[in-house]
PDB file of N, CA and C in Angstrom:
ATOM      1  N   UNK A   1     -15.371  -5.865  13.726  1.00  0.00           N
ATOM      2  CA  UNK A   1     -14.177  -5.617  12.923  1.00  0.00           C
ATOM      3  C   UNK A   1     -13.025  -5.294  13.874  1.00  0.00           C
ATOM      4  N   UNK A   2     -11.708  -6.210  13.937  1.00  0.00           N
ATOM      5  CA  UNK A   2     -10.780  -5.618  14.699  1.00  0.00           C
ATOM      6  C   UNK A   2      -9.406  -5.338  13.874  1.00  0.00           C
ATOM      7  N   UNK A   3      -9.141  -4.461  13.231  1.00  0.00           N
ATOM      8  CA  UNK A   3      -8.131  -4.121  12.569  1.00  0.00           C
ATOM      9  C   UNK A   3      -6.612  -4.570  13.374  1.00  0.00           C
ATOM     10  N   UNK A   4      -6.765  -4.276  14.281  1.00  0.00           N
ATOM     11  CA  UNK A   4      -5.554  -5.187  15.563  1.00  0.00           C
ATOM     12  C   UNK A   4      -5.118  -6.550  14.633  1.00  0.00           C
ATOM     13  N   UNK A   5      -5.741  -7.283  14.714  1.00  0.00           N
ATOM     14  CA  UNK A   5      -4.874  -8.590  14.151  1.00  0.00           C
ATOM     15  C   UNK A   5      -5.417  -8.751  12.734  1.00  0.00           C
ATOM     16  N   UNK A   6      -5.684  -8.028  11.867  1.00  0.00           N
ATOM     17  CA  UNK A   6      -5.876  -8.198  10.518  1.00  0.00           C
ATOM     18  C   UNK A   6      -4.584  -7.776   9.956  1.00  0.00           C
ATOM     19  N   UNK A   7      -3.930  -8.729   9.119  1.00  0.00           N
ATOM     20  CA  UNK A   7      -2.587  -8.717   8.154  1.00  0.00           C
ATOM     21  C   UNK A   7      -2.705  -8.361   7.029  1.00  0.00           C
ATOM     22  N   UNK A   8      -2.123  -7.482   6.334  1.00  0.00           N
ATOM     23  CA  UNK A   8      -1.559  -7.274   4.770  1.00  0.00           C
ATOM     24  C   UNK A   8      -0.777  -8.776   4.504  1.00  0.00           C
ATOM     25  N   UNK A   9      -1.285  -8.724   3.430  1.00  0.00           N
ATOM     26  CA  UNK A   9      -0.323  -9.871   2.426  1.00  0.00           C
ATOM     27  C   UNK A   9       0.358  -9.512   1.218  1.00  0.00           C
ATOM     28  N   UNK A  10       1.515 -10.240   0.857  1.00  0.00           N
ATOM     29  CA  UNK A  10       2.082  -9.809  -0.220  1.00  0.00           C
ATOM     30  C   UNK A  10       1.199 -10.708  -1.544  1.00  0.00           C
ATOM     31  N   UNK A  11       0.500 -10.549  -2.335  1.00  0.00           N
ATOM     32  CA  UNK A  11       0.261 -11.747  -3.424  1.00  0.00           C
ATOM     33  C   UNK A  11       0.840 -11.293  -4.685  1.00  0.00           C
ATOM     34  N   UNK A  12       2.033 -11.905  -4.298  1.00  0.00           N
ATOM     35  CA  UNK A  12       3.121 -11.558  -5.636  1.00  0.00           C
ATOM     36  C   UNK A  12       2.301 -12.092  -7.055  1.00  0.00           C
ATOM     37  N   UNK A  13       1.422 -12.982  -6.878  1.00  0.00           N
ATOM     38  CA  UNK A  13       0.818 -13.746  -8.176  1.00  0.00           C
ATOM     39  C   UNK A  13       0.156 -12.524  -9.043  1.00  0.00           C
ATOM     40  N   UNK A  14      -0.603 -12.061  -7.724  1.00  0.00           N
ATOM     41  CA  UNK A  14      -1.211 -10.896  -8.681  1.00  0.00           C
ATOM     42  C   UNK A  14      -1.413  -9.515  -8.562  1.00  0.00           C
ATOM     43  N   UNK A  15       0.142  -9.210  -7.737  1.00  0.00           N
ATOM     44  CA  UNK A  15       0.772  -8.051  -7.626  1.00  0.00           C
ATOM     45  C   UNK A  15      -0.045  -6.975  -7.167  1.00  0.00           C
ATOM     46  N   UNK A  16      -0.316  -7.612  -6.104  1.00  0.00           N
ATOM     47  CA  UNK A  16      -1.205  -6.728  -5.042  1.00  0.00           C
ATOM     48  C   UNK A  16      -0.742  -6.807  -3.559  1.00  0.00           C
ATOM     49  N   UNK A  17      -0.876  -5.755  -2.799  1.00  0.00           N
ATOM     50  CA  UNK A  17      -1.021  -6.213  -0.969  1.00  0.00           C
ATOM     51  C   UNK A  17      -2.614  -6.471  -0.773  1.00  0.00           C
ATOM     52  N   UNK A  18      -2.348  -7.513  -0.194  1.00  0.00           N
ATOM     53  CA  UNK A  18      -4.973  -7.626   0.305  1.00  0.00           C
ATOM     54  C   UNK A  18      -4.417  -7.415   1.732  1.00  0.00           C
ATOM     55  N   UNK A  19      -5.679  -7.437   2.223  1.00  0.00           N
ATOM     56  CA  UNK A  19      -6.356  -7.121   3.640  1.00  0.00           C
ATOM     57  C   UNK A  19      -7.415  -7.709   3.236  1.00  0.00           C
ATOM     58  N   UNK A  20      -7.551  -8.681   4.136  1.00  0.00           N
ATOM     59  CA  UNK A  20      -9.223  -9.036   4.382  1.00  0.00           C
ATOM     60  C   UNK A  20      -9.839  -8.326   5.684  1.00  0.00           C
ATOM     61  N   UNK A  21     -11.056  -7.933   5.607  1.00  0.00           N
ATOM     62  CA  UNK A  21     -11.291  -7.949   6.532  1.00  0.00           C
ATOM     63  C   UNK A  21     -13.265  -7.999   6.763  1.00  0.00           C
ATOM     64  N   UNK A  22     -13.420  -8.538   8.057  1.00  0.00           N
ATOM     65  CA  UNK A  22     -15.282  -9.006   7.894  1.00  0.00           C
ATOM     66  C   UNK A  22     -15.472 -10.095   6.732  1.00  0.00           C
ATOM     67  N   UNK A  23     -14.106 -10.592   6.148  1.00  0.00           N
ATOM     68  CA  UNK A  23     -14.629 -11.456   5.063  1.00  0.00           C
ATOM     69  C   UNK A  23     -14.586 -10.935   3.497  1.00  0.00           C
ATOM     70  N   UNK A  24     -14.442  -9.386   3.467  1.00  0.00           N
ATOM     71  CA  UNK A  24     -14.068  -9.045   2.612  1.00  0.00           C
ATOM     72  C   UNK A  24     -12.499  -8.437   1.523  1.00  0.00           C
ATOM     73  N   UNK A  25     -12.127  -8.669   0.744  1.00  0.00           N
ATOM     74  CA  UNK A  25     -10.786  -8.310   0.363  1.00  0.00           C
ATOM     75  C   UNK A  25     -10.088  -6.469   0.014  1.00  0.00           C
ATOM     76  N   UNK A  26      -9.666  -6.476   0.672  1.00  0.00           N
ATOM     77  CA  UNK A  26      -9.135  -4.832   0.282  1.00  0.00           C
ATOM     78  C   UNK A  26      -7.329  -5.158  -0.526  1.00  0.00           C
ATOM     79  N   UNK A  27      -7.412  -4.058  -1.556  1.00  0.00           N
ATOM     80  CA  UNK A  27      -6.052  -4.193  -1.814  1.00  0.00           C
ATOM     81  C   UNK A  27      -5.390  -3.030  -2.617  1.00  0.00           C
ATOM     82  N   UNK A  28      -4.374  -3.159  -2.447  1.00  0.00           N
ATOM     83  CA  UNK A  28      -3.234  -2.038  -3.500  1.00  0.00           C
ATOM     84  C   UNK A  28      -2.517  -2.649  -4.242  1.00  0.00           C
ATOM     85  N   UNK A  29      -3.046  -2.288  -5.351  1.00  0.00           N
ATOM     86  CA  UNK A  29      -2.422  -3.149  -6.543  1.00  0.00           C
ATOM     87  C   UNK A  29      -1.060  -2.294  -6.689  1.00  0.00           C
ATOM     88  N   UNK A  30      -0.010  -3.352  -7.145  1.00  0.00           N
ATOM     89  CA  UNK A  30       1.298  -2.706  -7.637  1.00  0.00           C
ATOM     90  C   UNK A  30       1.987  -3.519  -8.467  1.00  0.00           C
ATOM     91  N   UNK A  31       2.968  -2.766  -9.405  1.00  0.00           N
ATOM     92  CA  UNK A  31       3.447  -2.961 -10.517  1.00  0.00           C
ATOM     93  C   UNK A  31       4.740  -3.218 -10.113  1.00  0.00           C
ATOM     94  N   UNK A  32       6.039  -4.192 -10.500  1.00  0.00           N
ATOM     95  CA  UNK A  32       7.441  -3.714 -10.101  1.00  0.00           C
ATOM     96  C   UNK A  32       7.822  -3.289 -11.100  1.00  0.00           C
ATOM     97  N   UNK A  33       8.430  -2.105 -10.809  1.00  0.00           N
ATOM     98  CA  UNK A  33       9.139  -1.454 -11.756  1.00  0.00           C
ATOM     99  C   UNK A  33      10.798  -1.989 -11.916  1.00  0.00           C
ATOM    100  N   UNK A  34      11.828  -2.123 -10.945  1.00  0.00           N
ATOM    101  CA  UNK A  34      12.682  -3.016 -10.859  1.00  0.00           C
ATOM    102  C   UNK A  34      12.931  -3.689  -9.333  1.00  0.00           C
ATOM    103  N   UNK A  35      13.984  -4.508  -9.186  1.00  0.00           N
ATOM    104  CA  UNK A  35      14.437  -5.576  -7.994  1.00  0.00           C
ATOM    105  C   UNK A  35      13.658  -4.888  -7.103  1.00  0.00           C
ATOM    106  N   UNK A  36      13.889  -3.488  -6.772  1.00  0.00           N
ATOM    107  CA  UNK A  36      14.248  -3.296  -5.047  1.00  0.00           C
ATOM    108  C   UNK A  36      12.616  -1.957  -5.311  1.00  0.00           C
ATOM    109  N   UNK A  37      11.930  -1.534  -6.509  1.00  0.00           N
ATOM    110  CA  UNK A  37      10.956  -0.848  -6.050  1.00  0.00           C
ATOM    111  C   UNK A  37       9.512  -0.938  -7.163  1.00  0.00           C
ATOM    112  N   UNK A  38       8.317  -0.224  -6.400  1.00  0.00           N
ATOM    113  CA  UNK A  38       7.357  -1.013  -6.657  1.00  0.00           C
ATOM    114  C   UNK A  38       6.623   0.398  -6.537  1.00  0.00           C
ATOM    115  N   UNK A  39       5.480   0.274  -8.190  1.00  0.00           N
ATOM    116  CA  UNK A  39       4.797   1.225  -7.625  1.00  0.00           C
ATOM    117  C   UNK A  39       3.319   1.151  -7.493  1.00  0.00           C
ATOM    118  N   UNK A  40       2.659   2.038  -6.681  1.00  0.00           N
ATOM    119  CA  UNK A  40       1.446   1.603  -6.187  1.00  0.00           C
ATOM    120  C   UNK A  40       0.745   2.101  -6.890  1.00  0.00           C
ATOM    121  N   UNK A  41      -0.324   1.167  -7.557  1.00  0.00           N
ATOM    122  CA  UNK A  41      -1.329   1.830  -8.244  1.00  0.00           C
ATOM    123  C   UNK A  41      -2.542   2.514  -7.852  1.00  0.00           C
ATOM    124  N   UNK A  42      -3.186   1.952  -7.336  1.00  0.00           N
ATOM    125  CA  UNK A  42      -4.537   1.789  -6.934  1.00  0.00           C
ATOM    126  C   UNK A  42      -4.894   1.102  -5.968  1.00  0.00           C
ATOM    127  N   UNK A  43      -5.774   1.501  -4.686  1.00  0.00           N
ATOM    128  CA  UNK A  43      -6.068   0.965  -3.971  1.00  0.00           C
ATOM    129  C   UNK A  43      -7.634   0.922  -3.608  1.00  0.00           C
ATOM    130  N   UNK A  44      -8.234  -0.605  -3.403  1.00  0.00           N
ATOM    131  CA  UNK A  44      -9.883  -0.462  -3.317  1.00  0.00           C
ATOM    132  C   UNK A  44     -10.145  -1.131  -1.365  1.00  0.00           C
ATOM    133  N   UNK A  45     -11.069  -0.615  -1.090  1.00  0.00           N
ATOM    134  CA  UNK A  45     -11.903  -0.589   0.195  1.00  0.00           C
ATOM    135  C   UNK A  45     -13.190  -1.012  -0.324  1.00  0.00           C
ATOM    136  N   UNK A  46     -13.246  -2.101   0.420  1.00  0.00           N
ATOM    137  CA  UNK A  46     -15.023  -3.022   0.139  1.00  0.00           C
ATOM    138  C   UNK A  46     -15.887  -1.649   0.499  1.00  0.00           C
ATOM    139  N   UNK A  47     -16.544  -1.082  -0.371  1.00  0.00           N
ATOM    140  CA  UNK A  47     -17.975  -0.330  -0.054  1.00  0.00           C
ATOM    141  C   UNK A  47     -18.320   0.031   1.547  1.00  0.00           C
ATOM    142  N   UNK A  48     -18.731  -1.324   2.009  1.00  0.00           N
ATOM    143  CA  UNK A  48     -18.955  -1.500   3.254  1.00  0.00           C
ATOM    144  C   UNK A  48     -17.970  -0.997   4.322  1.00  0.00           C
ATOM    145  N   UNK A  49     -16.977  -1.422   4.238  1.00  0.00           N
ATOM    146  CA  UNK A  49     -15.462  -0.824   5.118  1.00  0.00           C
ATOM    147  C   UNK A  49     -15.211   0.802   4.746  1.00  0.00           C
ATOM    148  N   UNK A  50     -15.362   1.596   4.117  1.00  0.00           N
ATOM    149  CA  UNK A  50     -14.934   2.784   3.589  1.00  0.00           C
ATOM    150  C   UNK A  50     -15.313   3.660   4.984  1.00  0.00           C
ATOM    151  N   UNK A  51     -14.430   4.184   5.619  1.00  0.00           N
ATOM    152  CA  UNK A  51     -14.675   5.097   6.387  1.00  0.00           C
ATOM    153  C   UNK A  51     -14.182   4.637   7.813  1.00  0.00           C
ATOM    154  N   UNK A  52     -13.822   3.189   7.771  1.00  0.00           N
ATOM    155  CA  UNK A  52     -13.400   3.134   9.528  1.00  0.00           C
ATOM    156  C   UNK A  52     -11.856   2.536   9.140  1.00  0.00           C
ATOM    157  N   UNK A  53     -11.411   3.081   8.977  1.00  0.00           N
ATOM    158  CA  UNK A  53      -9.897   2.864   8.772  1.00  0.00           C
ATOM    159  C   UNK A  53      -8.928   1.976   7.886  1.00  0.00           C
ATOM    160  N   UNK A  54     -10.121   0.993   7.275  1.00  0.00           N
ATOM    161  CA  UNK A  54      -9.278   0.184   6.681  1.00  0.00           C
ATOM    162  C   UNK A  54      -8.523   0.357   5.534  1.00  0.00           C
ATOM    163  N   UNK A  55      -8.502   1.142   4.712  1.00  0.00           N
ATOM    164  CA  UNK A  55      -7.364   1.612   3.791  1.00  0.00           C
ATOM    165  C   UNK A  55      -6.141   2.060   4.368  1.00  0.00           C
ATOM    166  N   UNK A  56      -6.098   2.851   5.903  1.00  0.00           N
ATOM    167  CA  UNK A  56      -5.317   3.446   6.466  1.00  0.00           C
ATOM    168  C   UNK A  56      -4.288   2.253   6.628  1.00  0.00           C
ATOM    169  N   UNK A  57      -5.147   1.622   7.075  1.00  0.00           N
ATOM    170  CA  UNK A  57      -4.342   0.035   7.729  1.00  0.00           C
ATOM    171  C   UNK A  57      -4.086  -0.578   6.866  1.00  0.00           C
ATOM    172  N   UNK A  58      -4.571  -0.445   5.694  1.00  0.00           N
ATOM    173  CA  UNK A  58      -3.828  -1.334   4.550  1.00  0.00           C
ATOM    174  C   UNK A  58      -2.434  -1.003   3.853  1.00  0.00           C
ATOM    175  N   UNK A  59      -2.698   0.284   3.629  1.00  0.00           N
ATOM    176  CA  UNK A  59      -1.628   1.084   3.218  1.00  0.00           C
ATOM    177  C   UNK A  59      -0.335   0.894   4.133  1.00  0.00           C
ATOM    178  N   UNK A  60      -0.472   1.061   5.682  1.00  0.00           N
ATOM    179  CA  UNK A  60       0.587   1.143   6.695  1.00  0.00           C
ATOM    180  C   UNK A  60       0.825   0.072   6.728  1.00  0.00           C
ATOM    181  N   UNK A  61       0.127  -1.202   6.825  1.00  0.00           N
ATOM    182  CA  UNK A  61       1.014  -2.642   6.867  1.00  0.00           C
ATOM    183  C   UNK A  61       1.497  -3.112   5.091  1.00  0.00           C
ATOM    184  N   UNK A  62       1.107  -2.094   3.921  1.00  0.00           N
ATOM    185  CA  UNK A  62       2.066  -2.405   2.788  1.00  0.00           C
ATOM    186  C   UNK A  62       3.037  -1.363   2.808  1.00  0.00           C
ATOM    187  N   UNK A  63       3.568  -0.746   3.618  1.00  0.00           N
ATOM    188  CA  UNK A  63       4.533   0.024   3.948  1.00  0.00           C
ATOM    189  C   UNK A  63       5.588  -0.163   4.724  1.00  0.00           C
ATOM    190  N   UNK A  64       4.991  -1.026   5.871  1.00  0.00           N
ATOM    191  CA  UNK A  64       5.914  -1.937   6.540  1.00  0.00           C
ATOM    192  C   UNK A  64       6.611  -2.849   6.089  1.00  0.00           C
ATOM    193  N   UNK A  65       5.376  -3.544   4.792  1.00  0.00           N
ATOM    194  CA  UNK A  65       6.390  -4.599   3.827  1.00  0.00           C
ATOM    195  C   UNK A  65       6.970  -4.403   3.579  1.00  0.00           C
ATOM    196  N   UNK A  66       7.470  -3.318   2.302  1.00  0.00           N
ATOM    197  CA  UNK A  66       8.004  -2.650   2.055  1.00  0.00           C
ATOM    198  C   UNK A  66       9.068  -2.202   2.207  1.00  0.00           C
ATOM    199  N   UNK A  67       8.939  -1.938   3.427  1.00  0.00           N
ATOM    200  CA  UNK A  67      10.350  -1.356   4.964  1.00  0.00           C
ATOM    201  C   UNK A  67      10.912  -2.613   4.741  1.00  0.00           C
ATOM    202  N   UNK A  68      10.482  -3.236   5.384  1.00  0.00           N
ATOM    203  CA  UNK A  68      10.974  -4.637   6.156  1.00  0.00           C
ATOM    204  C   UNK A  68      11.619  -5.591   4.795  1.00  0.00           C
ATOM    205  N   UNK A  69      11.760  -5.588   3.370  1.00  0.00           N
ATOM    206  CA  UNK A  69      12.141  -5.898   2.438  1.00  0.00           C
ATOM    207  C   UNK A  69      12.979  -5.314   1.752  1.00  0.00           C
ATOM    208  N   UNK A  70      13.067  -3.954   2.337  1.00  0.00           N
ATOM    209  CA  UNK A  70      14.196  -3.323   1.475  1.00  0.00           C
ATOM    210  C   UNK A  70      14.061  -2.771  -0.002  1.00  0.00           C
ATOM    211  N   UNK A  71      12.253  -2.372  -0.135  1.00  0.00           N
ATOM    212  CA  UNK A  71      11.891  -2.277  -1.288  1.00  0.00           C
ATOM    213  C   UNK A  71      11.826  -0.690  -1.453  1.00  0.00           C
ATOM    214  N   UNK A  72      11.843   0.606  -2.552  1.00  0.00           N
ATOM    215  CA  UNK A  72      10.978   1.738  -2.013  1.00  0.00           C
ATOM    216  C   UNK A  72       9.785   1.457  -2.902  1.00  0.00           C
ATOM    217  N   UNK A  73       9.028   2.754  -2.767  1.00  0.00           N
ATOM    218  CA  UNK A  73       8.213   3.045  -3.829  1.00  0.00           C
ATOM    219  C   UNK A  73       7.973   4.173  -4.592  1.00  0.00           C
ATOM    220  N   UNK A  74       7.063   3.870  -5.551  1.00  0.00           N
ATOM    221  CA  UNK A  74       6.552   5.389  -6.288  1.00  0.00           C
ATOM    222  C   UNK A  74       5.208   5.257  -5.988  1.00  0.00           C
ATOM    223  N   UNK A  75       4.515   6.666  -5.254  1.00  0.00           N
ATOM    224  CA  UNK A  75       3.056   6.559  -4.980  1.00  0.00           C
ATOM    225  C   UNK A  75       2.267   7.129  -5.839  1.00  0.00           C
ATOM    226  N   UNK A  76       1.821   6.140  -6.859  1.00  0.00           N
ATOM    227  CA  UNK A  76       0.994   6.644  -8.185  1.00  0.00           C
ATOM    228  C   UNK A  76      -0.648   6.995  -7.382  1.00  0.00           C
ATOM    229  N   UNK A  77      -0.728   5.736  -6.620  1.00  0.00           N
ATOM    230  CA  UNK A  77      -1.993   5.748  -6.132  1.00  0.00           C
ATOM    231  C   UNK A  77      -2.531   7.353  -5.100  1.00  0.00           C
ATOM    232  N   UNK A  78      -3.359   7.460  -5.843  1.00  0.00           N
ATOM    233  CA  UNK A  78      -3.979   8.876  -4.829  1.00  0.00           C
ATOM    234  C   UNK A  78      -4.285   8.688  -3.623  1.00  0.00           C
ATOM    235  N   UNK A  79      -4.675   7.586  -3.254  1.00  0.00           N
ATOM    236  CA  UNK A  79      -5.001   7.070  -1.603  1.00  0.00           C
ATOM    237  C   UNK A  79      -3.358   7.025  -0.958  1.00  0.00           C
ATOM    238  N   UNK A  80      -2.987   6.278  -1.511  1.00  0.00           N
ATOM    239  CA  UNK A  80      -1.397   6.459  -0.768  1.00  0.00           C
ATOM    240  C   UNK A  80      -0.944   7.730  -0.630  1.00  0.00           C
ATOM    241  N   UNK A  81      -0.642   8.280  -1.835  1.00  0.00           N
ATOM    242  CA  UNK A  81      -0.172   9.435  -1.913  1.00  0.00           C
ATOM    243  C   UNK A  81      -0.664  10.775  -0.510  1.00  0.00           C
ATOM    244  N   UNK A  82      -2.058  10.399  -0.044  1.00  0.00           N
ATOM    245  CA  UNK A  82      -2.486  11.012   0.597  1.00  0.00           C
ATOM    246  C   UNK A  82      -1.890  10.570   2.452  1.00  0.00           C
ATOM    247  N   UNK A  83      -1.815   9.323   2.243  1.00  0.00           N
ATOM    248  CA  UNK A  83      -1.484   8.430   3.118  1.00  0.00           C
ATOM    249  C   UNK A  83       0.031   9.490   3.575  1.00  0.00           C
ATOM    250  N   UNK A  84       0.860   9.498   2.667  1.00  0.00           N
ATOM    251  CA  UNK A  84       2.205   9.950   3.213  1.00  0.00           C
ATOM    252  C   UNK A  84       2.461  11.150   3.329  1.00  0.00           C
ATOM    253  N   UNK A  85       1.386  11.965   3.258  1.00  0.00           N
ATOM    254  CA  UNK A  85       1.363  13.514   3.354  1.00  0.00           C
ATOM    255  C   UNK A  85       0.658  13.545   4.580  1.00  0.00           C
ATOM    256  N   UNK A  86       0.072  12.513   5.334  1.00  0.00           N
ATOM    257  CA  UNK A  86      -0.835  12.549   6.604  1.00  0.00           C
ATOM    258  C   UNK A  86       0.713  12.209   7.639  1.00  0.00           C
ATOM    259  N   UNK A  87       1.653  11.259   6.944  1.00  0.00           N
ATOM    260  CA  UNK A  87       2.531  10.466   7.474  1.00  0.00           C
ATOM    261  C   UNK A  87       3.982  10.637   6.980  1.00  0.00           C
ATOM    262  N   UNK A  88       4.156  11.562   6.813  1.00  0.00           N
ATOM    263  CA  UNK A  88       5.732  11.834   6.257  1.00  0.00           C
ATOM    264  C   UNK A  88       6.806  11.283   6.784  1.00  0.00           C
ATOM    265  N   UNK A  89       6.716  10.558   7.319  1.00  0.00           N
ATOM    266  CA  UNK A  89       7.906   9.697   8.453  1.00  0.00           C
ATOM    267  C   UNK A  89       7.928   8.558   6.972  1.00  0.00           C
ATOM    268  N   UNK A  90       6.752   8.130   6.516  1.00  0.00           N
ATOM    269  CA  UNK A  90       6.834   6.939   5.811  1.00  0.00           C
ATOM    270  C   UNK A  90       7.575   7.544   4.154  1.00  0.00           C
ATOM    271  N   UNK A  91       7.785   8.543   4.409  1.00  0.00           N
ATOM    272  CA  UNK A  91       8.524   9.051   2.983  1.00  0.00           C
ATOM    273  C   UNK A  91       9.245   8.352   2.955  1.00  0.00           C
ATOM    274  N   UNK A  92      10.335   8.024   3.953  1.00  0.00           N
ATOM    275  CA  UNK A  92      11.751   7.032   3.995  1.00  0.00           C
ATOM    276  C   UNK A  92      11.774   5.764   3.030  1.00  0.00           C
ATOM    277  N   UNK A  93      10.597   5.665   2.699  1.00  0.00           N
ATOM    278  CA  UNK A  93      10.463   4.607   1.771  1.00  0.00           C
ATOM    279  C   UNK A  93      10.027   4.546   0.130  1.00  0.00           C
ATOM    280  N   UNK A  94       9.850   6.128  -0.013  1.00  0.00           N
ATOM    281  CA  UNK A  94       9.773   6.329  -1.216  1.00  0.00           C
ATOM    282  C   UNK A  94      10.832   6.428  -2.183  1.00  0.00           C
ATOM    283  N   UNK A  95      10.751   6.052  -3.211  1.00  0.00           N
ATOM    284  CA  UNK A  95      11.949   5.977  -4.359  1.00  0.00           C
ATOM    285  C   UNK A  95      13.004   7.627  -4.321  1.00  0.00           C
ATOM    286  N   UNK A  96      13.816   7.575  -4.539  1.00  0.00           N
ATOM    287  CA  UNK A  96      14.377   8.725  -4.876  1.00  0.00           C
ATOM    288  C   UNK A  96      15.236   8.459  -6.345  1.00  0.00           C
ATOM    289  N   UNK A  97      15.175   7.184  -6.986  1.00  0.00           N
ATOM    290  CA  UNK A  97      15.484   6.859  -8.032  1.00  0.00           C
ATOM    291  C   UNK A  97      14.147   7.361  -9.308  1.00  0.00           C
ATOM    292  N   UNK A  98      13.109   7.075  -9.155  1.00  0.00           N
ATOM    293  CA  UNK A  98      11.932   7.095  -9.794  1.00  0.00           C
ATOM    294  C   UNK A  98      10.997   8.284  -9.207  1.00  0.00           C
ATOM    295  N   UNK A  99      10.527   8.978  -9.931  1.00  0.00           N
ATOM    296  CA  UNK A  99       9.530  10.172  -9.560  1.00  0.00           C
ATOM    297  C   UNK A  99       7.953   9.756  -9.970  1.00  0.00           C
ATOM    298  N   UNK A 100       6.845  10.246  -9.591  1.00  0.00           N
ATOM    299  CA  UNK A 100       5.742  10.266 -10.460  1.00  0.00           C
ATOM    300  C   UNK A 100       5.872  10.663 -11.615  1.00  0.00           C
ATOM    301  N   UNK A 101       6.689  11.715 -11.598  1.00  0.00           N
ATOM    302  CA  UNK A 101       6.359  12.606 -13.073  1.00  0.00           C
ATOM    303  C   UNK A 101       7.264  11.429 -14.069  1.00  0.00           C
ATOM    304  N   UNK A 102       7.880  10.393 -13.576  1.00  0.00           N
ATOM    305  CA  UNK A 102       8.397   9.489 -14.554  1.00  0.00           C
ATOM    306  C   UNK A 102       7.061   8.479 -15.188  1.00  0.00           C
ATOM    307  N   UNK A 103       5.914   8.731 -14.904  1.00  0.00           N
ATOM    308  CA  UNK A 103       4.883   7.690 -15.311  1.00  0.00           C
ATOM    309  C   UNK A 103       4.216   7.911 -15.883  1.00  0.00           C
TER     310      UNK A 103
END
């Protein structure tokens, strides 16, 4: 497993970021709420992967998307949510229009 060159994808079809990785799909599903933000629902780790980083890495390269699009978010998802309390730098990208307690 080399998390190094494994990519997040956007699959706008079915409003998720994936990560594959070993062959298997990881993802954070999200909802748009409007143009510019998106909120994260839920995020799953293949069984097998749970524990060597790959949610970490999933989360941080759909955060970069994110960045890099000009999108924020609302972190419904408890894995994220945990994600940006490990990483508070990545707050910069959270909504300040939309709260949790709006959901």
């Amino acid at each position: 497993m080399n998390l190094d060159t494994a990519t997040v994808t956007d699959n706008r079809h079915h409003n998720r970021f994936e990560l594959t990785v070993d062959g298997k799909l990881n993802i954070i599903q999200y909802q748009p709420i409007d143009d510019e933000t998106l909120a994260l629902l839920h995020t799953e780790v293949d069984p097998a992967l749970e524990g060597k980083g790959v949610g970490s890495h999933l989360v941080q390269g759909a955060l970069e998307y994110v960045e890099r699009n000009n999108f924020r978010i609302v972190p419904l998802c408890p894995f994220v949510s945990t994600y940006l309390k490990r990483h508070p730098d990545w707050n910069r990208v959270v909504s300040t229009t939309y709260s949790v307690d709006d959901f």
